[in-house]
Protein backbone atom coordinates (compact mmCIF):
# COMPACT_ATOMS: atom_id res chain seq x y z
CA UNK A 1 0.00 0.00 0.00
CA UNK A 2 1.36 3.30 -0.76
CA UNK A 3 0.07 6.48 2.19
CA UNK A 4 0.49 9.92 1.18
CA UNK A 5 -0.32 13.07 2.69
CA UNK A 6 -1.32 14.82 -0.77
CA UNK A 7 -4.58 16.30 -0.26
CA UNK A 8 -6.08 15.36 -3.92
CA UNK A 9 -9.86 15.52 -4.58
CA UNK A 10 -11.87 12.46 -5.15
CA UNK A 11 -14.59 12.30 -7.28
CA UNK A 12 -17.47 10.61 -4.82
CA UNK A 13 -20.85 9.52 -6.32
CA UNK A 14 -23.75 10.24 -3.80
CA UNK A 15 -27.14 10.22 -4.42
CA UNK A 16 -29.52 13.02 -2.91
CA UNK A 17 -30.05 11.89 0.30
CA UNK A 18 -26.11 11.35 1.09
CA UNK A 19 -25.28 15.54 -0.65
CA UNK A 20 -28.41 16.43 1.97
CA UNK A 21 -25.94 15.00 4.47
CA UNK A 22 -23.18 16.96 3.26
CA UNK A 23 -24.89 20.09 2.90
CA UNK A 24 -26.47 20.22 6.54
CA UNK A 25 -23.23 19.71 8.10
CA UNK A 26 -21.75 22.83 6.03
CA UNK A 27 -24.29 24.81 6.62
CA UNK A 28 -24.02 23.54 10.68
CA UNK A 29 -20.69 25.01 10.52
CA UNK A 30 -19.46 21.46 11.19
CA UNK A 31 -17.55 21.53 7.71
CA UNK A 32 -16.11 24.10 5.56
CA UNK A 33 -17.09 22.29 2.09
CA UNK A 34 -18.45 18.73 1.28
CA UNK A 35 -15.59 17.39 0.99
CA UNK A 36 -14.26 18.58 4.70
CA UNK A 37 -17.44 17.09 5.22
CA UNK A 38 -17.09 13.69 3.70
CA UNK A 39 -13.87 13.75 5.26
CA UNK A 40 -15.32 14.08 9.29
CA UNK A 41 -18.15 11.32 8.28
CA UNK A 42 -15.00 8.65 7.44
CA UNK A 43 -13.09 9.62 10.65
CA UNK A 44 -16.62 9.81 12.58
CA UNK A 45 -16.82 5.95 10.85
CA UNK A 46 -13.69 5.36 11.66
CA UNK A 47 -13.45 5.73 15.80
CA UNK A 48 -16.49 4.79 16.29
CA UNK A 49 -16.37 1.37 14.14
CA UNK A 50 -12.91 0.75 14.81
CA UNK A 51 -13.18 -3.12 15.90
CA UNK A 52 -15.26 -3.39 13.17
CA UNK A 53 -13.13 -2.21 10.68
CA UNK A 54 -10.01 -3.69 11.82
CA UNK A 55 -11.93 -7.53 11.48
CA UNK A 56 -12.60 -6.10 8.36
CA UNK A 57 -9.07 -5.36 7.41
CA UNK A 58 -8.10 -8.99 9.12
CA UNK A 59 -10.30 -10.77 6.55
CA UNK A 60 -9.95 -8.66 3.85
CA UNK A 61 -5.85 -10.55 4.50
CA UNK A 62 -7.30 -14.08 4.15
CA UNK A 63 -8.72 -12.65 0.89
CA UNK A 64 -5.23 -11.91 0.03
CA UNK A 65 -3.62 -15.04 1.01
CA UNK A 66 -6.26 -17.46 -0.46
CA UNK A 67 -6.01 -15.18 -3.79
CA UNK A 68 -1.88 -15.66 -3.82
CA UNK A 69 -2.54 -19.62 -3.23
CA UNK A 70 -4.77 -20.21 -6.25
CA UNK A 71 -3.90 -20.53 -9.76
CA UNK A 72 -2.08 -17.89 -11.65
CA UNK A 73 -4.12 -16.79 -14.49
């Protein structure tokens, strides 16, 4: 995996409901732009699912390992 600290902008693909999100926490004063936004909801996601995700990142290793054991294609 390669980590940077490049702040590049992602094109995202929400629907309505998810920009509605967005927008009330700009317009809270919680975030400066969607993206700032988008940003907080991942870290929010983040600490507060934190066993969850790292189970997540455990299996998503089998995945890995099983993939290098099979045949090459």
């Amino acid at each position: 995996m390669i980590f940077t600290q490049l702040a590049i902008p992602v094109m995202t693909r929400l629907r309505q409901p998810e920009r509605r999100v967005l927008d009330t926490l700009v317009a809270a004063g919680v975030a400066r732009s969607r993206s700032d936004a988008l940003a907080w909801c991942v870290r929010l996601v983040g600490s507060n699912e934190e066993a969850w995700i790292s189970s997540l990142r455990v299996a998503l290793g089998a995945v890995d390992e099983v993939r290098k054991a099979g045949p090459s294609a």
